[in-house]
PDB file of N, CA and C in Angstrom:
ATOM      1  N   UNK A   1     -43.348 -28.783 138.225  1.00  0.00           N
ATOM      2  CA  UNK A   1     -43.577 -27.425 137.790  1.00  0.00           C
ATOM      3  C   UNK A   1     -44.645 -27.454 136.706  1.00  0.00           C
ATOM      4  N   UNK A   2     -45.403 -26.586 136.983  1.00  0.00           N
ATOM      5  CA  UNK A   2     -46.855 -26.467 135.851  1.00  0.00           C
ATOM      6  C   UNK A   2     -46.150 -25.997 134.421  1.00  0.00           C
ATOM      7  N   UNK A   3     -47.089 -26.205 133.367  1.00  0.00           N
ATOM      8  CA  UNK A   3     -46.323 -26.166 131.844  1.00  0.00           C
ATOM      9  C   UNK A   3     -46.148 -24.545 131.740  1.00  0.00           C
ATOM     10  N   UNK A   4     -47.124 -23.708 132.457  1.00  0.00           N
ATOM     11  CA  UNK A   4     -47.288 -22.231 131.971  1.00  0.00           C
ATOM     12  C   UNK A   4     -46.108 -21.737 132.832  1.00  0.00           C
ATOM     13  N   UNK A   5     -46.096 -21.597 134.199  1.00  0.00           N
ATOM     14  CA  UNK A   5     -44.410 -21.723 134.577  1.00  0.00           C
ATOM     15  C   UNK A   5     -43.499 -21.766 133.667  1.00  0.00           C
ATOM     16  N   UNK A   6     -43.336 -23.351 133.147  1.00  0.00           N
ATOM     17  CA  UNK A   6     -42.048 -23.443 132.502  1.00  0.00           C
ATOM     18  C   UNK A   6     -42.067 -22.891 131.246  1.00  0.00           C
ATOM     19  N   UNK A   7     -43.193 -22.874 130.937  1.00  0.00           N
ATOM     20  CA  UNK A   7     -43.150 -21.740 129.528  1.00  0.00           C
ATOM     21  C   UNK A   7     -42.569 -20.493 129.347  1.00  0.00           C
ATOM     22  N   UNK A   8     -42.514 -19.991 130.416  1.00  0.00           N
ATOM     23  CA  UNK A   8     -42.580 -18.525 130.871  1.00  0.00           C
ATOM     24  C   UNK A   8     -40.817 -18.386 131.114  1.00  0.00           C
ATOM     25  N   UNK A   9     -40.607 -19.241 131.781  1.00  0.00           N
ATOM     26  CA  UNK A   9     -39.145 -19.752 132.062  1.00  0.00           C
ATOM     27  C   UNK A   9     -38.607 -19.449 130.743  1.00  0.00           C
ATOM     28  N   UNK A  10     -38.774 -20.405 129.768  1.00  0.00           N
ATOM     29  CA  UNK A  10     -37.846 -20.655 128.758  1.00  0.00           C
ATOM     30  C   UNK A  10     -37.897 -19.518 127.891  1.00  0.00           C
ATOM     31  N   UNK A  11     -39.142 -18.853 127.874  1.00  0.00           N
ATOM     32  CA  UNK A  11     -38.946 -17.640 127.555  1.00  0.00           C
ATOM     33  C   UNK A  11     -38.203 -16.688 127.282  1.00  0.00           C
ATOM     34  N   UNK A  12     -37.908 -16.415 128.668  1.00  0.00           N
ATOM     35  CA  UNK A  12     -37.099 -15.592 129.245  1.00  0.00           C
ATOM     36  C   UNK A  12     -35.440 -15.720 128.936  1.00  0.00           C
ATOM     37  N   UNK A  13     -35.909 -16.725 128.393  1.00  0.00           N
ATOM     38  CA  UNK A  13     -34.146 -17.632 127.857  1.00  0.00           C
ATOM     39  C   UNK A  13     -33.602 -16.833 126.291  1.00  0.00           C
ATOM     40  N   UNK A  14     -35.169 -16.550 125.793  1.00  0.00           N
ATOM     41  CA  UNK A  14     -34.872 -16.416 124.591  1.00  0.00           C
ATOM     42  C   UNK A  14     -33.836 -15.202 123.906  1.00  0.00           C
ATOM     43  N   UNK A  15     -33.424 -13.739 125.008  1.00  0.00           N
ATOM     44  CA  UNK A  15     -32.554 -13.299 124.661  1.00  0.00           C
ATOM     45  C   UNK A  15     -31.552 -13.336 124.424  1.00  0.00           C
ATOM     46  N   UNK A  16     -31.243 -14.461 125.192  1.00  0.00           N
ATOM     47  CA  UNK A  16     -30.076 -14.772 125.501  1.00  0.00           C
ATOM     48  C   UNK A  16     -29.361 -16.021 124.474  1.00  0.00           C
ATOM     49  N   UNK A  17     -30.684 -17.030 124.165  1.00  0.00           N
ATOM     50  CA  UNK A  17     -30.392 -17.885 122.692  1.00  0.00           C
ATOM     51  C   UNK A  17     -30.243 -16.752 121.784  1.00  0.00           C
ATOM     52  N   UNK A  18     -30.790 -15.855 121.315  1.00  0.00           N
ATOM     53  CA  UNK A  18     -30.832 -15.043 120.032  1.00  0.00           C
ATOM     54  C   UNK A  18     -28.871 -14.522 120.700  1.00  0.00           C
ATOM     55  N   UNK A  19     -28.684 -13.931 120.895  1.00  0.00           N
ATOM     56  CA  UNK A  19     -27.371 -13.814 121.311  1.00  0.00           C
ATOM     57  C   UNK A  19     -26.603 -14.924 121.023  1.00  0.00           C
ATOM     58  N   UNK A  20     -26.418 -15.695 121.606  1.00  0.00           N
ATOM     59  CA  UNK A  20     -25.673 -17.027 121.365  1.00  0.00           C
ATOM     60  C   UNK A  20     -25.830 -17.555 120.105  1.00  0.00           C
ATOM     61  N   UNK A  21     -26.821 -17.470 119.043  1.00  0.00           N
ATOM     62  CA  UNK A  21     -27.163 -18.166 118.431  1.00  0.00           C
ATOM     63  C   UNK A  21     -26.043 -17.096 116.658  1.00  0.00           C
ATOM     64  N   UNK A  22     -26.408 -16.066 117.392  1.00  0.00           N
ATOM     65  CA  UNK A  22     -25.445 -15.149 116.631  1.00  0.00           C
ATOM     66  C   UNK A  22     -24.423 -14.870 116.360  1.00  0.00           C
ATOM     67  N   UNK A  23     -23.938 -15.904 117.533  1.00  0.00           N
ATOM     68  CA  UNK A  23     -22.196 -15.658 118.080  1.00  0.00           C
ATOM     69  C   UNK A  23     -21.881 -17.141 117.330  1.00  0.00           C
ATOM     70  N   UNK A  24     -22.367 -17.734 117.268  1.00  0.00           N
ATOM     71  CA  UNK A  24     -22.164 -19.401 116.938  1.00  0.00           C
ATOM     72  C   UNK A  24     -22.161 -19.315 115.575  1.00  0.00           C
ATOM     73  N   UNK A  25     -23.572 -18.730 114.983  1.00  0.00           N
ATOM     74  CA  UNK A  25     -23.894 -18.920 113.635  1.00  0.00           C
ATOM     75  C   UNK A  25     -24.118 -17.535 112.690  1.00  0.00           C
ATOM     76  N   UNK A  26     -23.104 -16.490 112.872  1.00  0.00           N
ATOM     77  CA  UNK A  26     -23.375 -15.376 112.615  1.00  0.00           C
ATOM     78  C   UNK A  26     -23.492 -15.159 111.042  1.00  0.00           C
ATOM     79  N   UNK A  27     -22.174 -16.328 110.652  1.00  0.00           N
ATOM     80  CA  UNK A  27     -22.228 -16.348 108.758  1.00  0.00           C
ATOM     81  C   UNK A  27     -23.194 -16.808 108.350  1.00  0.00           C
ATOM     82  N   UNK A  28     -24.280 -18.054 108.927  1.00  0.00           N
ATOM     83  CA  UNK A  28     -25.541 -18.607 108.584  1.00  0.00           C
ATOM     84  C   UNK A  28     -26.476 -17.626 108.159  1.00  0.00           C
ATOM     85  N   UNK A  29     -27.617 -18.195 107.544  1.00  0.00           N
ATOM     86  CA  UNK A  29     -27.885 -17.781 107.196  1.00  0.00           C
ATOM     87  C   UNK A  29     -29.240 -17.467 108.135  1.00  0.00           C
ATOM     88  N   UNK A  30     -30.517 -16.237 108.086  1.00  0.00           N
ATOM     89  CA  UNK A  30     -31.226 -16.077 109.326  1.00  0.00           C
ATOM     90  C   UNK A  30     -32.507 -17.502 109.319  1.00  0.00           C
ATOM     91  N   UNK A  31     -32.628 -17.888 108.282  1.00  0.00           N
ATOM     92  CA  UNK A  31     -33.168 -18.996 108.538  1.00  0.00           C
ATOM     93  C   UNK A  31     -32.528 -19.901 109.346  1.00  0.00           C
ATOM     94  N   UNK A  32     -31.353 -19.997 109.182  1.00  0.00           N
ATOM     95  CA  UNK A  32     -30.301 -21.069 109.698  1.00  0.00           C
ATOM     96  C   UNK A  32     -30.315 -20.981 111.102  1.00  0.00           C
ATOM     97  N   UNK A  33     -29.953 -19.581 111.430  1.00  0.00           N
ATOM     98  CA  UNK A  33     -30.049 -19.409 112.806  1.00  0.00           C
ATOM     99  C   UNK A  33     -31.134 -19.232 113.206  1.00  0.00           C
ATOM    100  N   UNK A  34     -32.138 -18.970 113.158  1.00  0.00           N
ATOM    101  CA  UNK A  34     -33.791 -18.886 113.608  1.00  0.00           C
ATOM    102  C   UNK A  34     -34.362 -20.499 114.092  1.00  0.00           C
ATOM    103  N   UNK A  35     -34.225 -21.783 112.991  1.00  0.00           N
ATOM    104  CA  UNK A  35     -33.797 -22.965 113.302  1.00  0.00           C
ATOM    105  C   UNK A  35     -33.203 -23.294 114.179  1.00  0.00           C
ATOM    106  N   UNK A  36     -32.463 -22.316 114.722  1.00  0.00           N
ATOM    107  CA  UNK A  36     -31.215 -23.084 116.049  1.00  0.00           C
ATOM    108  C   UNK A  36     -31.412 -22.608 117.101  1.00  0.00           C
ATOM    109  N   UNK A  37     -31.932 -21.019 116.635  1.00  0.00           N
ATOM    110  CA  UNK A  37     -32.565 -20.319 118.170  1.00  0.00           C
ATOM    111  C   UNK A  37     -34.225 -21.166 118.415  1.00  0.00           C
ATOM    112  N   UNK A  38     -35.284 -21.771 117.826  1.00  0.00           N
ATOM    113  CA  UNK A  38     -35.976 -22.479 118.115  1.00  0.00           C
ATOM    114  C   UNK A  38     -35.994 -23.463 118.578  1.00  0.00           C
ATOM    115  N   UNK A  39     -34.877 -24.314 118.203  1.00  0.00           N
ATOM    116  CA  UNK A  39     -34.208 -25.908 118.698  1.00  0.00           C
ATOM    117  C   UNK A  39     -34.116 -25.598 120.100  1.00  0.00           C
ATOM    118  N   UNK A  40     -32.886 -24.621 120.453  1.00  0.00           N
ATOM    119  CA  UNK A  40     -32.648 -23.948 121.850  1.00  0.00           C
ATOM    120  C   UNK A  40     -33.628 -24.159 123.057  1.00  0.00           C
ATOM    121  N   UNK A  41     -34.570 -23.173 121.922  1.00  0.00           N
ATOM    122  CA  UNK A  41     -35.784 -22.882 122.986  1.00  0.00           C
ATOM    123  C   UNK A  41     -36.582 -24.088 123.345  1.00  0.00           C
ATOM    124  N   UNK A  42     -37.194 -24.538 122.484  1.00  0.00           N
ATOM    125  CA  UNK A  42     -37.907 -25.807 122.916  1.00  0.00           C
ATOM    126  C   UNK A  42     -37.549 -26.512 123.938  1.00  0.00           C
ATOM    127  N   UNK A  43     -35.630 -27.074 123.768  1.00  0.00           N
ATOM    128  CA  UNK A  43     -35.216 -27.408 124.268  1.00  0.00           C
ATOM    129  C   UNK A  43     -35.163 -27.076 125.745  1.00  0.00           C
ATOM    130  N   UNK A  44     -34.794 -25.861 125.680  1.00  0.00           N
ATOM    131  CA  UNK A  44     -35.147 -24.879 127.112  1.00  0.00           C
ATOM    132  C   UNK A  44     -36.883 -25.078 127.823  1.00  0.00           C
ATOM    133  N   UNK A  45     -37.255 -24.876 126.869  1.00  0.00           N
ATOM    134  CA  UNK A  45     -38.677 -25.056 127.502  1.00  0.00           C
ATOM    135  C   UNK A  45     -39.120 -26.536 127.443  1.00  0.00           C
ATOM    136  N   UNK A  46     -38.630 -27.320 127.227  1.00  0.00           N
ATOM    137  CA  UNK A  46     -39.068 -28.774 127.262  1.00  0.00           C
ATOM    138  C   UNK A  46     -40.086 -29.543 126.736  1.00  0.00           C
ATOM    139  N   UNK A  47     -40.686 -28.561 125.210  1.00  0.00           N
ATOM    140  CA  UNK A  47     -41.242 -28.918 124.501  1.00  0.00           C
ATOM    141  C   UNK A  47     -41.751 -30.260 124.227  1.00  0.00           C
ATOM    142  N   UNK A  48     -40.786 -30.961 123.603  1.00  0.00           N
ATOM    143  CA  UNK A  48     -40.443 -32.573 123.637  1.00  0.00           C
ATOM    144  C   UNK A  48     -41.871 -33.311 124.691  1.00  0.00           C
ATOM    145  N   UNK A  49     -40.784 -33.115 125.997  1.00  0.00           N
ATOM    146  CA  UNK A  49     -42.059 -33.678 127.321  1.00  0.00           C
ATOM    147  C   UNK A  49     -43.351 -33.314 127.148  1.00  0.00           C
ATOM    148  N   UNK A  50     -43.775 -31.730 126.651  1.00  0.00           N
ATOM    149  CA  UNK A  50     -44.848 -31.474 126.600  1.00  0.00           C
ATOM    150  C   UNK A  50     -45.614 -31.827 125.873  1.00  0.00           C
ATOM    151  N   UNK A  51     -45.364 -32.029 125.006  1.00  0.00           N
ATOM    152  CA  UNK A  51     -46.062 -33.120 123.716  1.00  0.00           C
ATOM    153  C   UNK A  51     -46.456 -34.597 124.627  1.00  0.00           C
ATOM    154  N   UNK A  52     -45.541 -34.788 124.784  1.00  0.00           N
ATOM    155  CA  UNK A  52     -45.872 -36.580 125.190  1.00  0.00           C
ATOM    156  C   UNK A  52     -46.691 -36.299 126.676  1.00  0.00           C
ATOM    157  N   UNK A  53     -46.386 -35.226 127.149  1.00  0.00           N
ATOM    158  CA  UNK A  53     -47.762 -35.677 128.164  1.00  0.00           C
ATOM    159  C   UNK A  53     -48.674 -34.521 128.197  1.00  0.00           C
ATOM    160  N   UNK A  54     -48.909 -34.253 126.718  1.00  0.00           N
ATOM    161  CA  UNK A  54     -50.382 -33.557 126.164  1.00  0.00           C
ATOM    162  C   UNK A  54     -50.334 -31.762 126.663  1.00  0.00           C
ATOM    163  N   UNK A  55     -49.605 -31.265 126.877  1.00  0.00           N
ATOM    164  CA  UNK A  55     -49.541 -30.185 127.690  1.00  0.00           C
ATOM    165  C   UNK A  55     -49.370 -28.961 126.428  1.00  0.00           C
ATOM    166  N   UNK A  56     -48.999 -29.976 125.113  1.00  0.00           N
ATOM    167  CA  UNK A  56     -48.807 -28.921 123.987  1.00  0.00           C
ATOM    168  C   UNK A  56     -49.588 -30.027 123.117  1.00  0.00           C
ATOM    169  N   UNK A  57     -50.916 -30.113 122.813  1.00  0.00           N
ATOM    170  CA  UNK A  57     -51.890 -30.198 122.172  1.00  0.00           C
ATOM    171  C   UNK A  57     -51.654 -30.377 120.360  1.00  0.00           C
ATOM    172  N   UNK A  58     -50.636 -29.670 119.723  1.00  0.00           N
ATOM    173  CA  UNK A  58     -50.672 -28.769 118.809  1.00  0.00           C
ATOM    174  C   UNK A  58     -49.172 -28.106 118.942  1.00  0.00           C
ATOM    175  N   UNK A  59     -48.005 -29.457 118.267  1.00  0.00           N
ATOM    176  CA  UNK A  59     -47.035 -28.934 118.018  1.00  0.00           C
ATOM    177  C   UNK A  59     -46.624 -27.713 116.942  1.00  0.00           C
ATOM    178  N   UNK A  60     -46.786 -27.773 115.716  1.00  0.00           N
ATOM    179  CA  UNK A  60     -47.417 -26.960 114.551  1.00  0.00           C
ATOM    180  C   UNK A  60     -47.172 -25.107 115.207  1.00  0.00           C
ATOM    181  N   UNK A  61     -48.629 -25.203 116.171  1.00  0.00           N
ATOM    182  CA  UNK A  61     -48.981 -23.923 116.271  1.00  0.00           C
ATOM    183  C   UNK A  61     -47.957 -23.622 117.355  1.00  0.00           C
ATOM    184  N   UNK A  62     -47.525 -24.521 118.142  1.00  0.00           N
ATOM    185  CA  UNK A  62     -46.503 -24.038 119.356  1.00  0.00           C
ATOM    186  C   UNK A  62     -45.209 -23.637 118.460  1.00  0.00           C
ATOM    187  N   UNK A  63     -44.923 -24.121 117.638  1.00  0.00           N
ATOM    188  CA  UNK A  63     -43.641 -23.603 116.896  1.00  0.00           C
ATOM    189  C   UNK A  63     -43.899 -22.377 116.231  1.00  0.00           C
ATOM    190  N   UNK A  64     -44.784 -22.240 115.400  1.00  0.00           N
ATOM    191  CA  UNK A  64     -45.080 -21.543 114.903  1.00  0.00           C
ATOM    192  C   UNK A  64     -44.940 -20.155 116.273  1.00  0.00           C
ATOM    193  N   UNK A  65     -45.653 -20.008 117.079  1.00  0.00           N
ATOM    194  CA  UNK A  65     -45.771 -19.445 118.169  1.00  0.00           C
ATOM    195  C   UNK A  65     -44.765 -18.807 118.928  1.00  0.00           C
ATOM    196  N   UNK A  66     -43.272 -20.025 118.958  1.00  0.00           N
ATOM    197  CA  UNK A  66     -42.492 -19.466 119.939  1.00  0.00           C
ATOM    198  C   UNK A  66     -41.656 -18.908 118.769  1.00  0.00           C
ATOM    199  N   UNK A  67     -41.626 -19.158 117.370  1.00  0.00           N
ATOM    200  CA  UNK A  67     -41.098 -18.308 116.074  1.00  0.00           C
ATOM    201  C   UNK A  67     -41.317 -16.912 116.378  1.00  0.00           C
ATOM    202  N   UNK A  68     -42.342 -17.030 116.172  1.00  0.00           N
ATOM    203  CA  UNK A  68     -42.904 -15.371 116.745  1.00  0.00           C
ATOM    204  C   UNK A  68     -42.440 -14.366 117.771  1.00  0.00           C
ATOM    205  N   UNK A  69     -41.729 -15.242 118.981  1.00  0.00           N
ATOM    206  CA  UNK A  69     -41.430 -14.597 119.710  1.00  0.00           C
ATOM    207  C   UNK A  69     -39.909 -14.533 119.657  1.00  0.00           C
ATOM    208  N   UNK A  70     -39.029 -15.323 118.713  1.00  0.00           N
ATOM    209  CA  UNK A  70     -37.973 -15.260 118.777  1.00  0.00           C
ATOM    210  C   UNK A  70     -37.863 -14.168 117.638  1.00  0.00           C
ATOM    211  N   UNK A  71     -38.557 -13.916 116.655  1.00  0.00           N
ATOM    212  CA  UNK A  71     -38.773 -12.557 115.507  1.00  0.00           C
ATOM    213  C   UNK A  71     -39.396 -11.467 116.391  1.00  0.00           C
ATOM    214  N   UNK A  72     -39.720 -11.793 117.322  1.00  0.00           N
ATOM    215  CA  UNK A  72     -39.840 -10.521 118.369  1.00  0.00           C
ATOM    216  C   UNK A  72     -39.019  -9.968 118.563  1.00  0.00           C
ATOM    217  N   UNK A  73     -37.968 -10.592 119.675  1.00  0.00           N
ATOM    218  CA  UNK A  73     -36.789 -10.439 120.470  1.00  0.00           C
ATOM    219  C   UNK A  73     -35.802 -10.219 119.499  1.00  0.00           C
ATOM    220  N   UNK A  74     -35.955 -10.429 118.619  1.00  0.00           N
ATOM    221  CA  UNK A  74     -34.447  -9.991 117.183  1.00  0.00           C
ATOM    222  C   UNK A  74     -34.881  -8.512 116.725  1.00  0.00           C
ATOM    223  N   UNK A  75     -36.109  -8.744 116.905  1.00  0.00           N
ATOM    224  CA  UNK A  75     -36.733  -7.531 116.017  1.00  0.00           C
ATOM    225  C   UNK A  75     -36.580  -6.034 117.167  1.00  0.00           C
ATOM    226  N   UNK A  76     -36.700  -6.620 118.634  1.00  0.00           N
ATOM    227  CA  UNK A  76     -35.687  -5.212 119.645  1.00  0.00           C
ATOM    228  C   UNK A  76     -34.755  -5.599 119.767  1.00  0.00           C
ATOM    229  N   UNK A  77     -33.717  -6.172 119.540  1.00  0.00           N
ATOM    230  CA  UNK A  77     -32.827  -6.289 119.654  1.00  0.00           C
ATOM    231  C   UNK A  77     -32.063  -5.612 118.549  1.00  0.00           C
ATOM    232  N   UNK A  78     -32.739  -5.711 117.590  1.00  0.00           N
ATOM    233  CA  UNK A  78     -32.360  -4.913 116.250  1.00  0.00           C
ATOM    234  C   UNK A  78     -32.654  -3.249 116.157  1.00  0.00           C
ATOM    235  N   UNK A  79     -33.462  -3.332 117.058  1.00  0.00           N
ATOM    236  CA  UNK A  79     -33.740  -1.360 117.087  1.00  0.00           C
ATOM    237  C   UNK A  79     -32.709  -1.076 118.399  1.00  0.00           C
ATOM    238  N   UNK A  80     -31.674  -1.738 119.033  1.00  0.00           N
ATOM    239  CA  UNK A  80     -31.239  -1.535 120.341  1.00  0.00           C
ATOM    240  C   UNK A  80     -29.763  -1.214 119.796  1.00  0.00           C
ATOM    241  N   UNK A  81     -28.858  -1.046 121.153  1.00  0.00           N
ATOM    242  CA  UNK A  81     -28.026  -0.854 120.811  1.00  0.00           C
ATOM    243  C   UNK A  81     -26.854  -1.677 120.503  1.00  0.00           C
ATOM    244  N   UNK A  82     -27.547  -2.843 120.707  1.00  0.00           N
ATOM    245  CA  UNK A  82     -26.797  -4.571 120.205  1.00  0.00           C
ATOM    246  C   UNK A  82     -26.393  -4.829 118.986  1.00  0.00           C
ATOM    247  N   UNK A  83     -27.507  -3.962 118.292  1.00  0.00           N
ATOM    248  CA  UNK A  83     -27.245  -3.772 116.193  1.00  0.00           C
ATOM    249  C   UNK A  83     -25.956  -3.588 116.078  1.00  0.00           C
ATOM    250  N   UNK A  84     -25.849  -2.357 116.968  1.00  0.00           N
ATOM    251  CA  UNK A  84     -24.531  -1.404 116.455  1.00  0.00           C
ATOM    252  C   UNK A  84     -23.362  -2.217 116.672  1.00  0.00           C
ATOM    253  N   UNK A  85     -23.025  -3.468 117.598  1.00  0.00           N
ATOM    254  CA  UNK A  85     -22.101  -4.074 117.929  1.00  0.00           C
ATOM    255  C   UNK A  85     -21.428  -5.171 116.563  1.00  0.00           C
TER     256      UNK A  85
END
């Protein structure tokens, strides 16, 4: 499977870590859990591999990157009706 594929994949994962990650670590603190919903993801997306066979160039900015998208997905998830729960 090509890296942009599986990128896209793990992605798609990420609502569902931010969920889980809330349910696990809700007393943590949001750094704490932001840390764990990133671990997740990588993990999900297979980060790791991608490094070692060059496909992520630029670990740094890839974290930095999929941060962004996990402060995305919190950030509608937080205007939704998931808040209220």
């Amino acid at each position: 499977m090509n890296f942009l594929s599986k990128l896209l994949q793990g992605i798609a994962f990420v609502p569902a870590i931010v969920q889980g990650v809330e349910g696990l670590f809700g007393s943590k603190s949001g750094a704490d859990k932001k840390a764990a919903a990133l671990s997740f993801a990588q993990t999900a997306i297979g980060a790791t591999d991608a490094v070692v066979s060059k496909n992520i160039i630029d670990p740094n900015k890839f974290t930095d990157g999929l941060g962004k998208v996990v402060d995305g997905v919190l950030a509608c998830l937080n205007a939704s009706v998931w808040a209220s729960k």
